[in-house]
Protein backbone atom coordinates (compact mmCIF):
# COMPACT_ATOMS: atom_id res chain seq x y z
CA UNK A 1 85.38 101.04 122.76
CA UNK A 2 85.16 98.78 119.67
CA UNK A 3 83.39 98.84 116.14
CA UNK A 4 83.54 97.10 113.46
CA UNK A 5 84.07 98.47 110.36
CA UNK A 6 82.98 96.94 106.33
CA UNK A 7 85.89 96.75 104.24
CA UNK A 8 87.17 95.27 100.38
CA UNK A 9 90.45 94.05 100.67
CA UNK A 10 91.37 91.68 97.58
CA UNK A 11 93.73 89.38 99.67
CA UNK A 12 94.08 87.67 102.65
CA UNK A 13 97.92 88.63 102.84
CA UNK A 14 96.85 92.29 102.30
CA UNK A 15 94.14 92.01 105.09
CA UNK A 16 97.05 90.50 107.38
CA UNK A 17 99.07 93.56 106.35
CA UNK A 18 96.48 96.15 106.80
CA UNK A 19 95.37 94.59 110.74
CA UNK A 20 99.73 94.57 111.49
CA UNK A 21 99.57 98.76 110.46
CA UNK A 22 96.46 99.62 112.12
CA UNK A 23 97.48 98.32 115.52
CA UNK A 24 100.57 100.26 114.86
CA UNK A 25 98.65 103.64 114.95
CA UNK A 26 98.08 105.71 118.49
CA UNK A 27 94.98 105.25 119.61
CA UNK A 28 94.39 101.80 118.52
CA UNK A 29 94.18 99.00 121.42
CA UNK A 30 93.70 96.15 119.02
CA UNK A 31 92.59 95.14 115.45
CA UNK A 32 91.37 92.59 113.43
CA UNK A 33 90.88 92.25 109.62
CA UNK A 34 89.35 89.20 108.07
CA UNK A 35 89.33 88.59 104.17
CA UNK A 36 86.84 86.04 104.88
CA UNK A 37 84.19 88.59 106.40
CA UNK A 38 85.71 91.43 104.55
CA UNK A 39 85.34 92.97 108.46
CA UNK A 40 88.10 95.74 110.34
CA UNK A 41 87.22 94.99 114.45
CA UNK A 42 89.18 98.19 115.88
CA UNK A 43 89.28 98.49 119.29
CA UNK A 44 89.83 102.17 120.54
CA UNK A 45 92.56 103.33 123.66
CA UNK A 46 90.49 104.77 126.15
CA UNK A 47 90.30 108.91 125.54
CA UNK A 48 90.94 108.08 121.90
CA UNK A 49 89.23 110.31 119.41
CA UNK A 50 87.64 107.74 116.31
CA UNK A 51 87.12 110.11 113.74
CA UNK A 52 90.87 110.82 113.87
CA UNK A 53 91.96 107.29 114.31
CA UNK A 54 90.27 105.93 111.80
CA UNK A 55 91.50 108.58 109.17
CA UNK A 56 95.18 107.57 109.94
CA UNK A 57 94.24 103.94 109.78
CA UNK A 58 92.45 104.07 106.40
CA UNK A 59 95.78 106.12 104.98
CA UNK A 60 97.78 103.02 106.73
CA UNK A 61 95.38 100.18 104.66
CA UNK A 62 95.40 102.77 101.38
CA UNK A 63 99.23 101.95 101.78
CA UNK A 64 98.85 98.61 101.87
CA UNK A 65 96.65 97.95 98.80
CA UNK A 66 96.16 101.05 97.17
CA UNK A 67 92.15 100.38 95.99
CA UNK A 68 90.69 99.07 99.53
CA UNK A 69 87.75 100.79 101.00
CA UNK A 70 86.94 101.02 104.35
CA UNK A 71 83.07 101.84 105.35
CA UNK A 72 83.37 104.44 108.29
């Protein structure tokens, strides 16, 4: 399953950063960030639950830059 999620990231480093981390977390397939769209694509393992994934990958971009939001 994928979704795309809005986010505000202030860099396109720190989106780079946050899309290496979130495809680092169990339960994500694959992700993209884009600065330019200020879009998270997150694409889901199969049996994955989202709510759950999602809250480890917005503590994994909060580590990254410290004032980004992500719209679940």
């Amino acid at each position: 399953m994928k979704k795309t999620y809005k986010i505000e990231v202030d860099c396109a480093n720190c989106a780079a950063k946050m899309e290496e981390a979130t495809k680092k977390i169990e339960g994500v397939d694959n992700a993209t960030v884009s600065f330019m769209t200020q879009k998270m694509k997150v694409e889901f393992a199969e049996g994955a639950e989202e709510s759950a994934v999602m809250e480890q990958v917005v503590k994994a971009c909060k580590k990254v830059e410290s004032d980004c939001e992500v719209y679940l």
